[in-house]
PDB file of N, CA and C in Angstrom:
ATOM      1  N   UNK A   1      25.206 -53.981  30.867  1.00  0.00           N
ATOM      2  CA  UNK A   1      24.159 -53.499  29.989  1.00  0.00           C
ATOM      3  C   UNK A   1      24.365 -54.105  28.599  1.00  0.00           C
ATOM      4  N   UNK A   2      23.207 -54.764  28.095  1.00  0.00           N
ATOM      5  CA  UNK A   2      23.293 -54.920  26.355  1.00  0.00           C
ATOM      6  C   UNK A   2      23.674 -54.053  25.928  1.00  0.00           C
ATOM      7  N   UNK A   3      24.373 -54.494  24.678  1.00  0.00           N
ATOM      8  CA  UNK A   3      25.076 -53.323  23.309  1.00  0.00           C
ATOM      9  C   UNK A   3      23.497 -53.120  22.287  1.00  0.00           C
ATOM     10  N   UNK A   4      23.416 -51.914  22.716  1.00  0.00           N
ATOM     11  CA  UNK A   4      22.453 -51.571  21.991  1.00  0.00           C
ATOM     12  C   UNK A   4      22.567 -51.078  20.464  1.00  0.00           C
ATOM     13  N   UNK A   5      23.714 -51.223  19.944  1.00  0.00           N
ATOM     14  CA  UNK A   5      24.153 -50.706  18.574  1.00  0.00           C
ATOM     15  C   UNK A   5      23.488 -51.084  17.716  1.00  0.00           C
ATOM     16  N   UNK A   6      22.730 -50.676  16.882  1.00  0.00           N
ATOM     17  CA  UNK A   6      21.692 -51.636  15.759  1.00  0.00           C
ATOM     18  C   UNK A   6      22.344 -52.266  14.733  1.00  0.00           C
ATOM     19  N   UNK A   7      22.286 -53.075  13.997  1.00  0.00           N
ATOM     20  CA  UNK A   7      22.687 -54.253  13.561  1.00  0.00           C
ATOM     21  C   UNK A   7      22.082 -54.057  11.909  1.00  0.00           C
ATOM     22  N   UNK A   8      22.039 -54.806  11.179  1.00  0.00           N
ATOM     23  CA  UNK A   8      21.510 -55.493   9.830  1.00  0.00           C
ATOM     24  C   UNK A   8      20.189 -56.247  10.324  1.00  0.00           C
ATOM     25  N   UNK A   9      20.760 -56.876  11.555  1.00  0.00           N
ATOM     26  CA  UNK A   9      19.592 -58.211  12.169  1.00  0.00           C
ATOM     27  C   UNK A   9      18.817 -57.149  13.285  1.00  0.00           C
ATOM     28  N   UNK A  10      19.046 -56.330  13.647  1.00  0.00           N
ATOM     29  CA  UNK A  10      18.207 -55.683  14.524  1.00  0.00           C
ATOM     30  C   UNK A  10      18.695 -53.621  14.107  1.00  0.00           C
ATOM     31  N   UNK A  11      17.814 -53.598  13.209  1.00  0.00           N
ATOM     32  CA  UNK A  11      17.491 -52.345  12.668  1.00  0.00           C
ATOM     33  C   UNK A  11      16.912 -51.452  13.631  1.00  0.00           C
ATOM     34  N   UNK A  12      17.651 -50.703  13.650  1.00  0.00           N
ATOM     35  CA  UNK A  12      17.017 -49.044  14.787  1.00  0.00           C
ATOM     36  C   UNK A  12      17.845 -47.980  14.795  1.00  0.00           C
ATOM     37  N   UNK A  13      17.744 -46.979  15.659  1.00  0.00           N
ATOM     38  CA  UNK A  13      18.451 -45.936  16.216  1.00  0.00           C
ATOM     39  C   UNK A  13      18.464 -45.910  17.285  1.00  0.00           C
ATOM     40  N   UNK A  14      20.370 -45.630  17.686  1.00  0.00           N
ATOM     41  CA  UNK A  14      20.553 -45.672  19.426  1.00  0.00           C
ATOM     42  C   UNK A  14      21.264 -44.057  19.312  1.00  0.00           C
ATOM     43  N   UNK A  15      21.627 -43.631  20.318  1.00  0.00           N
ATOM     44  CA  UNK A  15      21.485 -42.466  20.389  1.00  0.00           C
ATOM     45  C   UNK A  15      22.250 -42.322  22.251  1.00  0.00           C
ATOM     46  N   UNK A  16      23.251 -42.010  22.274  1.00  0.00           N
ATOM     47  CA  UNK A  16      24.186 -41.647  23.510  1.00  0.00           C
ATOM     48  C   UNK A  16      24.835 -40.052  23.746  1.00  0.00           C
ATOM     49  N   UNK A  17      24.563 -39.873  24.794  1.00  0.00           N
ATOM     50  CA  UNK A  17      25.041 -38.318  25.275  1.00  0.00           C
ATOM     51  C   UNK A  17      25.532 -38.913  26.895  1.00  0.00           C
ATOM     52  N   UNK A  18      26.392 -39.239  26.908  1.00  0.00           N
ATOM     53  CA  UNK A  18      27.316 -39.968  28.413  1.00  0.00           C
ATOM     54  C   UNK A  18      26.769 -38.686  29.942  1.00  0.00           C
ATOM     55  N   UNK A  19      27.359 -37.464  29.295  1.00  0.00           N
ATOM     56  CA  UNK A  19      26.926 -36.274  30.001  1.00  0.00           C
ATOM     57  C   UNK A  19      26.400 -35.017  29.194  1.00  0.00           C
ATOM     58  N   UNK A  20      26.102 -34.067  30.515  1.00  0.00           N
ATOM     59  CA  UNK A  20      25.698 -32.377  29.612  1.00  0.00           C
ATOM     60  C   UNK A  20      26.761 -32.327  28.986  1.00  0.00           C
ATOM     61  N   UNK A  21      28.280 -32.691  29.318  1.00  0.00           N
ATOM     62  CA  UNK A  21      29.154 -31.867  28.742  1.00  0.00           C
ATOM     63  C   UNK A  21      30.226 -32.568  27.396  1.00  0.00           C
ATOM     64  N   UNK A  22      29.481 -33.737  26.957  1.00  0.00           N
ATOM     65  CA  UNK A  22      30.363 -34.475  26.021  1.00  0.00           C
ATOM     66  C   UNK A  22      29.220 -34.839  24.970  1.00  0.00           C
ATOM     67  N   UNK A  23      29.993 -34.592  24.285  1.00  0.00           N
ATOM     68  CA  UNK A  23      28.838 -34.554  22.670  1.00  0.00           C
ATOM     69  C   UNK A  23      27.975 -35.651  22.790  1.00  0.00           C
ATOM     70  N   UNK A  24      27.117 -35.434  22.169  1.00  0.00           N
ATOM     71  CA  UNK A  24      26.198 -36.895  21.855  1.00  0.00           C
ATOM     72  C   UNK A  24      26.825 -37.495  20.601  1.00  0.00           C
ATOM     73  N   UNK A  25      26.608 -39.105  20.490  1.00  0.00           N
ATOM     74  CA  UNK A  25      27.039 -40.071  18.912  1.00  0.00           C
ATOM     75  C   UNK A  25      25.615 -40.514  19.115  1.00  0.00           C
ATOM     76  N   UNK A  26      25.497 -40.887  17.768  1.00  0.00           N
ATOM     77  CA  UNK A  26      24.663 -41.777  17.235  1.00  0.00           C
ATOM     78  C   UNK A  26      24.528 -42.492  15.627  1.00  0.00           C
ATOM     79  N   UNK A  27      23.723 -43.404  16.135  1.00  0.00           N
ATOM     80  CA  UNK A  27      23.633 -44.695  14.899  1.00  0.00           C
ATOM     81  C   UNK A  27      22.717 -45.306  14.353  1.00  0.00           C
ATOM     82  N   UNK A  28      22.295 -45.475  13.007  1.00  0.00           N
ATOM     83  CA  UNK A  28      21.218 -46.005  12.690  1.00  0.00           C
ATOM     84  C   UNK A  28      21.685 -47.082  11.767  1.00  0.00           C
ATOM     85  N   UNK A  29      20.554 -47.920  11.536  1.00  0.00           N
ATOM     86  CA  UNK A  29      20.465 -49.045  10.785  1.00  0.00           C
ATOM     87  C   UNK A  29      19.181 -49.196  10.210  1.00  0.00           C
ATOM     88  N   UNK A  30      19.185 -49.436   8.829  1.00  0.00           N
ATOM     89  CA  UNK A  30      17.509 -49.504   8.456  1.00  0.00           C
ATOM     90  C   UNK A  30      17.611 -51.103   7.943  1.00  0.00           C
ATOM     91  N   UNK A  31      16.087 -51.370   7.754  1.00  0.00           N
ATOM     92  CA  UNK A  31      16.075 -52.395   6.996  1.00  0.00           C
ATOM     93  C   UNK A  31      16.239 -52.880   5.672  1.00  0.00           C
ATOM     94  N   UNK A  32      16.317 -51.861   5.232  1.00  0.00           N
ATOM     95  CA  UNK A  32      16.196 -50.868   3.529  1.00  0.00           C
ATOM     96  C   UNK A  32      18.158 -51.438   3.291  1.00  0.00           C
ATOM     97  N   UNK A  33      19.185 -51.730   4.480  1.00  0.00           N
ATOM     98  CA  UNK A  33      20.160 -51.445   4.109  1.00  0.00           C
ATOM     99  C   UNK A  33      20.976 -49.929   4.554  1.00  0.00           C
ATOM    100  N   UNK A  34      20.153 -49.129   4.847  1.00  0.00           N
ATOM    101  CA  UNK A  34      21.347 -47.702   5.357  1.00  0.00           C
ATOM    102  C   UNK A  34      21.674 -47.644   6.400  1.00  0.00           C
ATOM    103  N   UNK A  35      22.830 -47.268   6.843  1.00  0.00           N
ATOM    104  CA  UNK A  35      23.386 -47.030   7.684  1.00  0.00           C
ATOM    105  C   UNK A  35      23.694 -45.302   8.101  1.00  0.00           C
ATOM    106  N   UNK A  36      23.587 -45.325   9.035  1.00  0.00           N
ATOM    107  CA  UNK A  36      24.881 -43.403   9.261  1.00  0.00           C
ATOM    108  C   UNK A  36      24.790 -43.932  10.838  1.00  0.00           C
ATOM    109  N   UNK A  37      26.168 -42.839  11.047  1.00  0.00           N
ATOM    110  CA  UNK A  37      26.371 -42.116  12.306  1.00  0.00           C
ATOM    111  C   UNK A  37      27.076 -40.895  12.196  1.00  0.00           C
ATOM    112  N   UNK A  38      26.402 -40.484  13.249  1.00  0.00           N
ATOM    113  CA  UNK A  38      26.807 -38.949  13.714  1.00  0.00           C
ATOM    114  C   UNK A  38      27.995 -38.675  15.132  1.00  0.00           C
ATOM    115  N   UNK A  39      28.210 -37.974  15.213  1.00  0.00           N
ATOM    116  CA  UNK A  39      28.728 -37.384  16.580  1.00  0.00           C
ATOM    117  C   UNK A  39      28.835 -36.114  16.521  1.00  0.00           C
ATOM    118  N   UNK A  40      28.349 -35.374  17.690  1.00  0.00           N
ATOM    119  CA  UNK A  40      28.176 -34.405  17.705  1.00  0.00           C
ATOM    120  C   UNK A  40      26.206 -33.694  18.042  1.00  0.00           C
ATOM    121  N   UNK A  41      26.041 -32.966  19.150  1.00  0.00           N
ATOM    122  CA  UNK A  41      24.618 -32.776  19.277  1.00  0.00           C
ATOM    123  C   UNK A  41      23.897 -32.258  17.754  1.00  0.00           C
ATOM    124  N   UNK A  42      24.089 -31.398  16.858  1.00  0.00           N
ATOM    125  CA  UNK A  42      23.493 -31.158  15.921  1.00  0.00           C
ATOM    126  C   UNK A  42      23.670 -31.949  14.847  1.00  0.00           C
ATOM    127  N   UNK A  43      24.966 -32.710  14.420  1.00  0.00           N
ATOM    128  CA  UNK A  43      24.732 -33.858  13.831  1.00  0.00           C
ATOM    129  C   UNK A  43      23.606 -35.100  14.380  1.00  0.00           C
ATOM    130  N   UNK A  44      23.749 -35.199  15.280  1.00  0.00           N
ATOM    131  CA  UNK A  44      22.913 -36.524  16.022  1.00  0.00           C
ATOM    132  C   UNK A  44      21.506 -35.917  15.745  1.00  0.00           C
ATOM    133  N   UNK A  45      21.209 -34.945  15.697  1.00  0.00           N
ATOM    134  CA  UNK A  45      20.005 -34.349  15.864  1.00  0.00           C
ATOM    135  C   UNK A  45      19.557 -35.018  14.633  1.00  0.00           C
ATOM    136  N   UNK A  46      19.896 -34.471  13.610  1.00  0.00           N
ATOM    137  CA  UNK A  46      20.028 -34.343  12.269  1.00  0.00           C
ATOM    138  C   UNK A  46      19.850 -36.255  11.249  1.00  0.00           C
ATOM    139  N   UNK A  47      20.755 -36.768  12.197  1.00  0.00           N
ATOM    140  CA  UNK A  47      20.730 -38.187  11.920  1.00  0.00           C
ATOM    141  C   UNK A  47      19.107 -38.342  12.180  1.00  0.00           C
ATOM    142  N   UNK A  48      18.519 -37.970  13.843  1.00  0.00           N
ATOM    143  CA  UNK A  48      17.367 -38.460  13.968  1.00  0.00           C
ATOM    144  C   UNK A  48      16.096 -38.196  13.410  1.00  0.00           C
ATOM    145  N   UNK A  49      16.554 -36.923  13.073  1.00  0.00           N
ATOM    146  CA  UNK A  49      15.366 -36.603  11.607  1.00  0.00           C
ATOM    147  C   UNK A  49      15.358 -37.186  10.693  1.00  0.00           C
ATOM    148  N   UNK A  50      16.151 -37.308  10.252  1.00  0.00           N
ATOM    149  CA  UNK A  50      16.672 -38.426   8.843  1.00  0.00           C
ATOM    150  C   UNK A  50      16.272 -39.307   9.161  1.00  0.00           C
ATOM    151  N   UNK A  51      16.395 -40.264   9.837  1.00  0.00           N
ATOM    152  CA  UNK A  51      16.092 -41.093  10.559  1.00  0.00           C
ATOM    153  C   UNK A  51      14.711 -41.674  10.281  1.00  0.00           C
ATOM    154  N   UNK A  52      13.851 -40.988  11.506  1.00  0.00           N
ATOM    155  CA  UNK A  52      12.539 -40.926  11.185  1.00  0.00           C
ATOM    156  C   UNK A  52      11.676 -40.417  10.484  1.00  0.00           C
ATOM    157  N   UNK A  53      12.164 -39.560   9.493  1.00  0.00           N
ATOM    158  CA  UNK A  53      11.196 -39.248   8.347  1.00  0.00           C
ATOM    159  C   UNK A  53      11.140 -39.932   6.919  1.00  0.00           C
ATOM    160  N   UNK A  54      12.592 -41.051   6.971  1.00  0.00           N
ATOM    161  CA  UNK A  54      13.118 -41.815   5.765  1.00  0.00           C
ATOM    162  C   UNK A  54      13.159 -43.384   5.544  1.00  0.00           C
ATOM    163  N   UNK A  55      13.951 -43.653   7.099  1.00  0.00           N
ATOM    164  CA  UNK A  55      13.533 -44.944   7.213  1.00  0.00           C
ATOM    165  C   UNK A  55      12.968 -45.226   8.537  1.00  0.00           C
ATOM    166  N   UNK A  56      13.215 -46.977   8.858  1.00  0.00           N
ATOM    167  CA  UNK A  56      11.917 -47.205  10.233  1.00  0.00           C
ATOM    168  C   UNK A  56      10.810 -47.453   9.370  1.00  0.00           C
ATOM    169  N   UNK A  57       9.977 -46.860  10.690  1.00  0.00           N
ATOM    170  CA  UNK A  57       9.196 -46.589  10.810  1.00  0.00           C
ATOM    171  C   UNK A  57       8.095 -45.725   9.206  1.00  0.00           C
ATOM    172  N   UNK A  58       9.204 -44.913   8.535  1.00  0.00           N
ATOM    173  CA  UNK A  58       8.886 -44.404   7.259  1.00  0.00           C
ATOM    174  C   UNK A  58       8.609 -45.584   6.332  1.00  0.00           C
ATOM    175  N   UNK A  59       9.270 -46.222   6.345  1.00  0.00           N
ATOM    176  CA  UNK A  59       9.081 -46.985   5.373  1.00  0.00           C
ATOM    177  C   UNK A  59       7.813 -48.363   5.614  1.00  0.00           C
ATOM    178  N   UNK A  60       7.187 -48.193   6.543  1.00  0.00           N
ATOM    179  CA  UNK A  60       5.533 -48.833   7.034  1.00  0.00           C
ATOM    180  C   UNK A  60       6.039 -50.408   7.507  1.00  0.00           C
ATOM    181  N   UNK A  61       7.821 -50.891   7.931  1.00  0.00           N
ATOM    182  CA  UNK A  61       8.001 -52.014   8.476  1.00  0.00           C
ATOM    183  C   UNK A  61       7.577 -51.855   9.488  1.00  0.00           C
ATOM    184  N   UNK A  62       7.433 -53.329  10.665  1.00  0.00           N
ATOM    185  CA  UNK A  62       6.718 -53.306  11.683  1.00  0.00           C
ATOM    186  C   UNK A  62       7.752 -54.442  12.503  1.00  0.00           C
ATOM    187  N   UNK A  63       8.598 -55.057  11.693  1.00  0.00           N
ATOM    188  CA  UNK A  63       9.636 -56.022  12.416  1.00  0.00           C
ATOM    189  C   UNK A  63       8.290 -57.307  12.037  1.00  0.00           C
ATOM    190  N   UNK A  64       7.835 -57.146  12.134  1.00  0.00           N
ATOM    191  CA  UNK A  64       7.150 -58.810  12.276  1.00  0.00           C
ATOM    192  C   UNK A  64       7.410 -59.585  10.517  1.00  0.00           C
TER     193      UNK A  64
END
């Protein structure tokens, strides 16, 4: 499987929960420059709000 980890060069959020019973991590990358990660289900949660209400998609890039 590709490493889906987002990059500087490929800006996103990935987002892993292996099973029900082992925390979820996750990671973002904007284009803006920010970075976070989380671990943990309510951290990760939390990242993905942040996430999408700040950068991405918030900020009206489109990748092209």
């Amino acid at each position: 499987m590709a490493d889906l980890t987002p990059t500087p060069d490929r800006p996103g959020l990935h987002v892993s929960k292996p099973s029900p019973n082992a925390p979820a991590t996750g990671s973002a990358v904007c284009h803006c420059g920010a970075t976070a990660t989380a671990t943990g289900d309510n951290q990760v949660r939390a990242l993905v709000e942040g996430y999408t209400a700040n950068h991405g998609a918030a900020h009206g890039w489109t990748g092209r």
